[in-house]
N, C-alpha and C. Protein backbone atom coordinates (compact mmCIF):
# COMPACT_ATOMS: atom_id res chain seq x y z
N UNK A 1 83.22 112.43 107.63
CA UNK A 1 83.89 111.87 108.80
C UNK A 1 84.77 112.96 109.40
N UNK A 2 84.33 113.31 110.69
CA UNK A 2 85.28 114.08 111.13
C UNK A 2 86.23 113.62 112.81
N UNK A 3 87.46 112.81 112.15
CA UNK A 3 88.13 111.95 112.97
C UNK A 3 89.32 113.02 114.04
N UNK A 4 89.10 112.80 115.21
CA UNK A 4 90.38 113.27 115.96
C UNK A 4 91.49 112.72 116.60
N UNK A 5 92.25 113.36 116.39
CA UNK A 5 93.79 112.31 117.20
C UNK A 5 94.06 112.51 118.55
N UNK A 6 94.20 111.45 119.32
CA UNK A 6 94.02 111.86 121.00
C UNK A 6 95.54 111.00 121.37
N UNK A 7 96.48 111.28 121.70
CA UNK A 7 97.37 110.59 122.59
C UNK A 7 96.46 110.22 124.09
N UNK A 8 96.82 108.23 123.75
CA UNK A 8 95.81 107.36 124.81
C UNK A 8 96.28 107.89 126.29
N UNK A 9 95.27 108.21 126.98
CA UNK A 9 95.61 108.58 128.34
C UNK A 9 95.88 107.50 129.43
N UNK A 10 96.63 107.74 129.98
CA UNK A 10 96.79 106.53 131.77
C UNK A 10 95.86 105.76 131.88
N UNK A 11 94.74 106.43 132.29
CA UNK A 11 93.77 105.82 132.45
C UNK A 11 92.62 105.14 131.41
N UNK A 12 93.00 105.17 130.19
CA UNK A 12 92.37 104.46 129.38
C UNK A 12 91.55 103.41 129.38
N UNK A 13 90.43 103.21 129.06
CA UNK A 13 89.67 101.64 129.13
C UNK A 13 89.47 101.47 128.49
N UNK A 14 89.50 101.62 127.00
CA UNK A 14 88.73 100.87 125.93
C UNK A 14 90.07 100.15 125.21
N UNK A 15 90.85 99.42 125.72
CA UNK A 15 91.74 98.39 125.19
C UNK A 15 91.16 97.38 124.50
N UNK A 16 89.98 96.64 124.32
CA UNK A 16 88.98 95.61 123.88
C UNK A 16 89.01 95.99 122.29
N UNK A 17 88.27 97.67 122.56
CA UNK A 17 87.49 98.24 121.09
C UNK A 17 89.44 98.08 119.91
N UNK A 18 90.63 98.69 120.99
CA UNK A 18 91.61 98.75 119.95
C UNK A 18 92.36 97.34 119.43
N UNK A 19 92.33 96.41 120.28
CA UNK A 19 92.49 95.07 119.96
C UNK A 19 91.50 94.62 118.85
N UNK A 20 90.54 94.99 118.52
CA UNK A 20 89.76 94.71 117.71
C UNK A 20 89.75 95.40 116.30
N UNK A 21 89.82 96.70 117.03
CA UNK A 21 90.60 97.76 115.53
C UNK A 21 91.65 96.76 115.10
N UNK A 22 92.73 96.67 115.52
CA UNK A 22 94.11 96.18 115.24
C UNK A 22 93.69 94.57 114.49
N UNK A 23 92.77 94.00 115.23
CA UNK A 23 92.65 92.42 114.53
C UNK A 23 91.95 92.72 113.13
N UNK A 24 91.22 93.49 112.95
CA UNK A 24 90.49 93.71 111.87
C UNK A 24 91.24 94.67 110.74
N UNK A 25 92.32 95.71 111.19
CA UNK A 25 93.03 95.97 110.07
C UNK A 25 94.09 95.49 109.70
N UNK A 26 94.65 94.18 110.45
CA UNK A 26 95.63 93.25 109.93
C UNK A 26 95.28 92.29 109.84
N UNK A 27 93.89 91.60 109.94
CA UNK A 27 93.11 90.61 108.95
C UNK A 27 93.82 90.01 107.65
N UNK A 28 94.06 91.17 106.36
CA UNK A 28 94.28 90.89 104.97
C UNK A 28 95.65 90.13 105.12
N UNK A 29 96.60 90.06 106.48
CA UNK A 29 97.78 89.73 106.16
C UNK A 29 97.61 87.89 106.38
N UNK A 30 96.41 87.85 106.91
CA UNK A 30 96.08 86.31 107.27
C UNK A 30 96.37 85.30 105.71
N UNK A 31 97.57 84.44 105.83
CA UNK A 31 97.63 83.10 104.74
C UNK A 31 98.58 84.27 103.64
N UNK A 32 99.13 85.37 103.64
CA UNK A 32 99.78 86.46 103.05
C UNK A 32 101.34 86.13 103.21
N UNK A 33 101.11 86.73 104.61
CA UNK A 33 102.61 86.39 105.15
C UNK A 33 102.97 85.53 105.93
N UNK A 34 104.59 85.03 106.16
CA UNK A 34 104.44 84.28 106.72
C UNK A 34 106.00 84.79 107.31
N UNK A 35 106.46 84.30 108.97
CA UNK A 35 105.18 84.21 109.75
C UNK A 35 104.47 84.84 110.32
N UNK A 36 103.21 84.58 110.83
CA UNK A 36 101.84 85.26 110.90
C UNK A 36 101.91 86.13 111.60
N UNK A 37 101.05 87.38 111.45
CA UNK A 37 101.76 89.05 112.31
C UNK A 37 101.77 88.48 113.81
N UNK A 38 102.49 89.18 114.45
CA UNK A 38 102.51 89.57 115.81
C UNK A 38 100.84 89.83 116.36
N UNK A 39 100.87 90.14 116.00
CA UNK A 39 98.99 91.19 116.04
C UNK A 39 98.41 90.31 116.32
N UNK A 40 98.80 88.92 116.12
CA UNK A 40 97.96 87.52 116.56
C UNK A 40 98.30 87.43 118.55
N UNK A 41 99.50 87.64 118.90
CA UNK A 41 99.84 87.43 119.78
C UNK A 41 99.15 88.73 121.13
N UNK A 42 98.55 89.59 120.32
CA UNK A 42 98.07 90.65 121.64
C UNK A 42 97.20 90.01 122.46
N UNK A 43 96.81 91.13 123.75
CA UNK A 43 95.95 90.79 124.17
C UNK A 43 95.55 91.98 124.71
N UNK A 44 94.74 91.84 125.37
CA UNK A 44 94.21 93.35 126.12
C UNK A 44 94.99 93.78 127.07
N UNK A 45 95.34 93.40 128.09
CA UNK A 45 96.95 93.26 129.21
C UNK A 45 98.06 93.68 128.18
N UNK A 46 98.32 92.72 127.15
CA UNK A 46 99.66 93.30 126.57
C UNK A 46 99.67 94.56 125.63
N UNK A 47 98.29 95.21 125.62
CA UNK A 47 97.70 96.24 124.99
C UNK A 47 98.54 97.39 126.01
N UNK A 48 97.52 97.18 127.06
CA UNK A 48 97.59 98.00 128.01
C UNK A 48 99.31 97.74 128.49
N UNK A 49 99.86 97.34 128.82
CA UNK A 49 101.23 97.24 129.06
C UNK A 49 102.11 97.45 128.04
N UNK A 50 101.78 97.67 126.62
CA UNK A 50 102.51 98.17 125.98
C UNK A 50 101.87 100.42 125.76
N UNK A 51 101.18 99.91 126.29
CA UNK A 51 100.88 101.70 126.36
C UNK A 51 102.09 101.93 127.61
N UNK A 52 102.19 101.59 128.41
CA UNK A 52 102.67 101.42 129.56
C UNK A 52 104.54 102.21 128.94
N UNK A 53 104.88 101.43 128.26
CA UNK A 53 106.15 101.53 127.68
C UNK A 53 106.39 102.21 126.43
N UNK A 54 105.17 102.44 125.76
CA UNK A 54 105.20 103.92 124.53
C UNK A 54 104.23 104.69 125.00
N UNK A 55 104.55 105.63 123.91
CA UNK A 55 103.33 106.67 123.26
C UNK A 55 102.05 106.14 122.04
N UNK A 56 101.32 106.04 122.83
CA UNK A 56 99.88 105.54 121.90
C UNK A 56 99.06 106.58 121.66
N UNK A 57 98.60 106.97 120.24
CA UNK A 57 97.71 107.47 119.95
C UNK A 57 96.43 106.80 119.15
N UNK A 58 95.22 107.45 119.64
CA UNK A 58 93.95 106.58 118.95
C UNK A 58 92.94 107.91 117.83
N UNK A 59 92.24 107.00 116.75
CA UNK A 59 91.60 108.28 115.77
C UNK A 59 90.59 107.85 116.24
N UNK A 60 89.59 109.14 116.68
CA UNK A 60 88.34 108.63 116.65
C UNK A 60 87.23 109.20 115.87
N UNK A 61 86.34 108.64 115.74
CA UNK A 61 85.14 109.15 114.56
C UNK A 61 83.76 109.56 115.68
N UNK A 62 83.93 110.37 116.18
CA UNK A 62 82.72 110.46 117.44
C UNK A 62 83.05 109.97 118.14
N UNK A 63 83.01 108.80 118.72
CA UNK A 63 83.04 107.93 119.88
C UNK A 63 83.57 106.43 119.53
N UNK A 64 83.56 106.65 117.92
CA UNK A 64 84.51 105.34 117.61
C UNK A 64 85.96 105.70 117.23
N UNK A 65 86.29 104.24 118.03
CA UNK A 65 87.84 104.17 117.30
C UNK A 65 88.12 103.04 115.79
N UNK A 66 88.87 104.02 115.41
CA UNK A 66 89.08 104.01 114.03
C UNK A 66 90.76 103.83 113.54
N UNK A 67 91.61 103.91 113.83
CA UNK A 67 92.72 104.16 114.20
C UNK A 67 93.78 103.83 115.16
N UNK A 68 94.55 103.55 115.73
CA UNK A 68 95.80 103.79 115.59
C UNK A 68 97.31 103.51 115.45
N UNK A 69 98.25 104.13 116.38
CA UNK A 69 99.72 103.69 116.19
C UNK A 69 100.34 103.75 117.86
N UNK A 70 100.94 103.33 117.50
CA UNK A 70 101.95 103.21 119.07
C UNK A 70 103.64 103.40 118.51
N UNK A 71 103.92 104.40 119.38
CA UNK A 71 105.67 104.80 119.02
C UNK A 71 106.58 104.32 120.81
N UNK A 72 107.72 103.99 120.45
CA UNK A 72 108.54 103.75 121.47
C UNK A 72 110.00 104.51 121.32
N UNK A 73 110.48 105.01 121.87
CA UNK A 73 111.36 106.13 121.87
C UNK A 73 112.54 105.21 122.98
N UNK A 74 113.11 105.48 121.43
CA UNK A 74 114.85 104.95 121.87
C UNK A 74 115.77 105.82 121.76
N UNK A 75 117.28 105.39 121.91
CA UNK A 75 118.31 106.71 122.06
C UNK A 75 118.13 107.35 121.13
N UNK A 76 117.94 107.48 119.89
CA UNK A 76 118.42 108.29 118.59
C UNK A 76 116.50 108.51 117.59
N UNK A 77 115.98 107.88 118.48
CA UNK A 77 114.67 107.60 117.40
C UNK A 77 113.45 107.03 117.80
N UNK A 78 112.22 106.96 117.45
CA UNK A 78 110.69 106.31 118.14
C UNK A 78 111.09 105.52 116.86
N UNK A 79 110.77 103.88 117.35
CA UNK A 79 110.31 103.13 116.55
C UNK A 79 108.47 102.62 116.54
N UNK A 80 108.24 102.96 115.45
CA UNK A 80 106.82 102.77 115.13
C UNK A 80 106.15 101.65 115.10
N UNK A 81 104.61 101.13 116.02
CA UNK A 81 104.59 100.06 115.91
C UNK A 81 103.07 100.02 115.73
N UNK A 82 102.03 98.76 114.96
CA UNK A 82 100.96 98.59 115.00
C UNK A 82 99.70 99.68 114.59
N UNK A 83 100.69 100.56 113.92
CA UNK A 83 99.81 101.53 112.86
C UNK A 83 98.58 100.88 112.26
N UNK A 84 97.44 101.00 112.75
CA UNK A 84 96.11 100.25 112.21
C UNK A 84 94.81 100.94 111.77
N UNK A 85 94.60 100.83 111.03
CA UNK A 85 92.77 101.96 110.12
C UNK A 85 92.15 100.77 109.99
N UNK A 86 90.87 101.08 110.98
CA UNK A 86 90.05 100.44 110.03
C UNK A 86 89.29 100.04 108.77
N UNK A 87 89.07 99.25 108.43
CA UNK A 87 89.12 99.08 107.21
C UNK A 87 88.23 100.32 106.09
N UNK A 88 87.60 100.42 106.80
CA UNK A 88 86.43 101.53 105.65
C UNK A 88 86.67 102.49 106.20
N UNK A 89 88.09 102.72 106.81
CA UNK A 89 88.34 104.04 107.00
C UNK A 89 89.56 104.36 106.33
N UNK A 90 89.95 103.10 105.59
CA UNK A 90 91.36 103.16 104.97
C UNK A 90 91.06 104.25 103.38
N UNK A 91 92.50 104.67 103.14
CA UNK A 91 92.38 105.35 102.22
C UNK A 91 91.76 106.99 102.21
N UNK A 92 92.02 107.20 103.06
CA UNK A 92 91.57 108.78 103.31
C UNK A 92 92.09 110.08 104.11
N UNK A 93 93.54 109.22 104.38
CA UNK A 93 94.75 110.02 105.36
C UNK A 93 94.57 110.03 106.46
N UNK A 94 94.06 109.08 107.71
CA UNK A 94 94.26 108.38 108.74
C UNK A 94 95.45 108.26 109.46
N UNK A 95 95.73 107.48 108.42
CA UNK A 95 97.28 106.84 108.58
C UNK A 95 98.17 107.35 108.62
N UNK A 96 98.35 108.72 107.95
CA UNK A 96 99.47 109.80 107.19
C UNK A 96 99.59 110.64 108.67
N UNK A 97 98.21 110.76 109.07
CA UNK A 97 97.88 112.02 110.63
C UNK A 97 98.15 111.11 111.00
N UNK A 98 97.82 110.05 111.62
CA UNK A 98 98.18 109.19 112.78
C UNK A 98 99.97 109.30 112.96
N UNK A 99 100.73 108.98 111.73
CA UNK A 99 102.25 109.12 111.67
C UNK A 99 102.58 110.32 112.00
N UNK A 100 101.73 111.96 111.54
CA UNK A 100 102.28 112.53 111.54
C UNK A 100 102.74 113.36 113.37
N UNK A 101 101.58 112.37 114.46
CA UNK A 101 101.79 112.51 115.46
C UNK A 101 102.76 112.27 115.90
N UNK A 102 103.07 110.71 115.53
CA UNK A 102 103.99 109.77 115.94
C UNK A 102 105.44 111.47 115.55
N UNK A 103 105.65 111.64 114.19
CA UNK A 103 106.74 112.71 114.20
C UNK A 103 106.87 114.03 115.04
N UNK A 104 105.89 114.73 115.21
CA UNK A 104 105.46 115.60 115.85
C UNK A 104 105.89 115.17 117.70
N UNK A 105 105.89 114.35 118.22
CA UNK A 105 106.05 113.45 119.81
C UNK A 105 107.75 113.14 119.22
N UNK A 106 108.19 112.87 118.01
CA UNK A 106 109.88 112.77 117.78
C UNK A 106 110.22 113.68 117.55
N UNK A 107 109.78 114.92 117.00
CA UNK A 107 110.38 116.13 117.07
C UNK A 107 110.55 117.15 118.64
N UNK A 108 109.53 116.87 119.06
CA UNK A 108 109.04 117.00 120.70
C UNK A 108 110.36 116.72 121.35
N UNK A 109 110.59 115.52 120.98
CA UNK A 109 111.41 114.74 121.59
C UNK A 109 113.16 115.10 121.43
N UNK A 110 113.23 115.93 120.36
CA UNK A 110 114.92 116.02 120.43
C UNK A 110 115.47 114.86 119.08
N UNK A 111 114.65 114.00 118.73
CA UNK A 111 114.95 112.44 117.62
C UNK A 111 114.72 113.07 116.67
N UNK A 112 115.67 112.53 115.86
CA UNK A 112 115.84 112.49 114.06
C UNK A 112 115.37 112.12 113.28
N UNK A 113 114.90 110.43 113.75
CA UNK A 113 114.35 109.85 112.90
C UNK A 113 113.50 109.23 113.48
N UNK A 114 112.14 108.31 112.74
CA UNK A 114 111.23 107.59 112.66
C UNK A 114 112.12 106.14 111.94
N UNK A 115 111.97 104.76 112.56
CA UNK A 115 111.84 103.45 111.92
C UNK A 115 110.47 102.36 112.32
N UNK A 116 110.60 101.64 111.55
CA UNK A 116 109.63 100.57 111.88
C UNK A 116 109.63 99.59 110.96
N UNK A 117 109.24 98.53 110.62
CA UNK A 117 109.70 97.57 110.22
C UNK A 117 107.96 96.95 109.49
N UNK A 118 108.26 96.32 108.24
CA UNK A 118 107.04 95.72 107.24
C UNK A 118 107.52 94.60 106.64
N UNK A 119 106.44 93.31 106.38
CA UNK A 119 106.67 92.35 106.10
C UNK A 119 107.37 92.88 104.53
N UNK A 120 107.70 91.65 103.72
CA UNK A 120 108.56 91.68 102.46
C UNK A 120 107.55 91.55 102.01
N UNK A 121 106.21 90.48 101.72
CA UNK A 121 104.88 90.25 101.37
C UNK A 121 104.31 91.64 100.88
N UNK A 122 104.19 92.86 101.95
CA UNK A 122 103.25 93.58 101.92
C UNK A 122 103.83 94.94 101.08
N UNK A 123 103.70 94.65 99.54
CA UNK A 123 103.91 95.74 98.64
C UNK A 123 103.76 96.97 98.46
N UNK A 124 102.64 96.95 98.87
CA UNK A 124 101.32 98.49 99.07
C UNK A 124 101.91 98.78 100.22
N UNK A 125 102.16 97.86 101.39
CA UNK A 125 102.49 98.67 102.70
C UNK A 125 103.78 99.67 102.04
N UNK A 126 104.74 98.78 101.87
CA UNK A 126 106.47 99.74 101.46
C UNK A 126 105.94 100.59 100.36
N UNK A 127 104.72 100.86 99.54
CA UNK A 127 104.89 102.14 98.81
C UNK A 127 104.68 102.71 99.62
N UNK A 128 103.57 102.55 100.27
CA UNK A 128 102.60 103.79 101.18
C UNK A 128 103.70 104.46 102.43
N UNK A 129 104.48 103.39 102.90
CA UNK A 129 105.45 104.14 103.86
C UNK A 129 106.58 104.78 102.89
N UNK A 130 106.77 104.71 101.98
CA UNK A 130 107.48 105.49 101.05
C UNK A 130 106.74 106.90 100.52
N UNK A 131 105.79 107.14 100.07
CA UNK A 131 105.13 108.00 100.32
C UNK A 131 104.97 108.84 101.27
N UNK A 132 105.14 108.26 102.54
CA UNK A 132 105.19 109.00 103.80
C UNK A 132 106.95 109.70 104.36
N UNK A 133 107.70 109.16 102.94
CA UNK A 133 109.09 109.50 102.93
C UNK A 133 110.06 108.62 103.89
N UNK A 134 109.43 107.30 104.27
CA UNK A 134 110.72 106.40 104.83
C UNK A 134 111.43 105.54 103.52
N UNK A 135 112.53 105.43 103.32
CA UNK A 135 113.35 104.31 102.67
C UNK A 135 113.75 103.35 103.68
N UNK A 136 114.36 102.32 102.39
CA UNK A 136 114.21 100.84 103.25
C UNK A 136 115.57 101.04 103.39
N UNK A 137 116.24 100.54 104.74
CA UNK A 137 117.53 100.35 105.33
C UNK A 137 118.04 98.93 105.77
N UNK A 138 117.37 97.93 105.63
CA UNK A 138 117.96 97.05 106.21
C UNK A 138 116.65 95.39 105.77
N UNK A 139 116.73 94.60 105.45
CA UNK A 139 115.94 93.29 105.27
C UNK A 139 116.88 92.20 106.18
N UNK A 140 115.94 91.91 106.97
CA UNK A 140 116.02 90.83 108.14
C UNK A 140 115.33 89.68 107.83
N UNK A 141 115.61 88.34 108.62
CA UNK A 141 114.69 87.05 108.71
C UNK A 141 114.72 87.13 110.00
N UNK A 142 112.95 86.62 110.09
CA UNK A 142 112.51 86.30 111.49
C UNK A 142 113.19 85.11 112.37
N UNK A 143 113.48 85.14 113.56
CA UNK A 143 114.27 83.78 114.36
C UNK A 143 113.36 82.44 113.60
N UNK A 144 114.96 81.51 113.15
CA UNK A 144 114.31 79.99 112.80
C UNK A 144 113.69 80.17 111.09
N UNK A 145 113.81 81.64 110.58
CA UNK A 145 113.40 81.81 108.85
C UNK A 145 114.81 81.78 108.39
N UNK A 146 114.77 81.48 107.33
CA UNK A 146 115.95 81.15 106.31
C UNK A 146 115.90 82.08 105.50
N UNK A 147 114.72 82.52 105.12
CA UNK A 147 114.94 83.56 103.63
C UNK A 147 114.17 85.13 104.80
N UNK A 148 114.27 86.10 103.95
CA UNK A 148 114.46 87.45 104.38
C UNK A 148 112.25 87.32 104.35
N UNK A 149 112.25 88.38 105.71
CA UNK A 149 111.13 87.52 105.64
C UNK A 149 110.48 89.59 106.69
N UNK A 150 111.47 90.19 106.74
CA UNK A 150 111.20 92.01 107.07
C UNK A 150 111.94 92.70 106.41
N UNK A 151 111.77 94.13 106.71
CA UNK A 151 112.43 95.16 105.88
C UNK A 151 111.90 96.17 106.82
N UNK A 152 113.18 96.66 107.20
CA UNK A 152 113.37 98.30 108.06
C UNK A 152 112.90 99.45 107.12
N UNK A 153 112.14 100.18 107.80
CA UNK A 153 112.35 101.41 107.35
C UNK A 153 112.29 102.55 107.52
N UNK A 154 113.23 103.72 107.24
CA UNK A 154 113.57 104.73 108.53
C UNK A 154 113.06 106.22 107.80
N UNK A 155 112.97 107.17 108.37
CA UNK A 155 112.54 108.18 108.27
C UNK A 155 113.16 109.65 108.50
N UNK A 156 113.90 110.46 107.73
CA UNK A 156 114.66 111.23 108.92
C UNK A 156 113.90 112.15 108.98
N UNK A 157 113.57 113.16 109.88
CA UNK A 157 112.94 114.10 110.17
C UNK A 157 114.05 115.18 110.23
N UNK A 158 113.27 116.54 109.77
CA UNK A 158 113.51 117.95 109.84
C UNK A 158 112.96 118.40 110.43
């Protein structure tokens, strides 16, 4: 597999193929967590309108997409959002390049750090972003949850 990283251009059209990436690599969280990802709530419009307001990058394998993440750049930091591999593409450092754009566009940028936020459910997720060198800073409940139901986690960059 020889995958490349493209920051999504203006004119982009294949919003369909990444909505579909994205539904299919947050699948496993279906009856997992609760409540149910965001990722339920996209659409192709709110695809495209959230490119609109970050930096999106996509992996592709030839002509497929396979990959990606979307960063949004605030005063002090890009918060990271919707980091997605497809599935039989998971496990092979995708994910690690895909982030390491996302840092590379925050270093660009003048920012310190990387955050983004993972269910409490998803175990493997908080090693794997630990691995990638974020610690956890902060556990939140979603509006109307009672028990702690996210967990921040930030990144500082050099």
């Amino acid at each position: 597999m020889t995958v490349t990283i493209d920051r999504i251009p203006a004119d982009f059209g294949r919003w369909d193929e990444v909505l579909a990436l994205i539904m299919r690599a947050f699948a496993f969280m279906d009856g997992i967590i609760d409540p149910p990802s965001s990722a339920h709530l996209l659409t192709v419009d709110a695809l495209r309108d959230k490119a609109g307001r970050e930096t999106g990058f996509v992996a592709l394998d030839g002509d497929r997409i396979v990959g990606c993440v979307f960063a949004l750049e605030r005063a002090d930091d890009f918060y990271v959002g919707k980091l997605a591999v497809v599935p039989d593409c998971q496990g092979q450092g995708l994910g690690r390049r895909l982030m390491r754009k996302v840092e590379n566009l925050a270093l660009d940028r003048g920012k310190a750090a990387l955050e983004l936020q993972t269910r409490i459910e998803l175990t493997a997720n908080h090693a794997a972003f630990a691995r990638l060198g974020f610690h956890e800073t902060d556990r939140t409940a979603h509006e109307g949850y009672a028990r702690l139901t996210s967990i921040t986690m930030r990144k500082t960059l050099s």
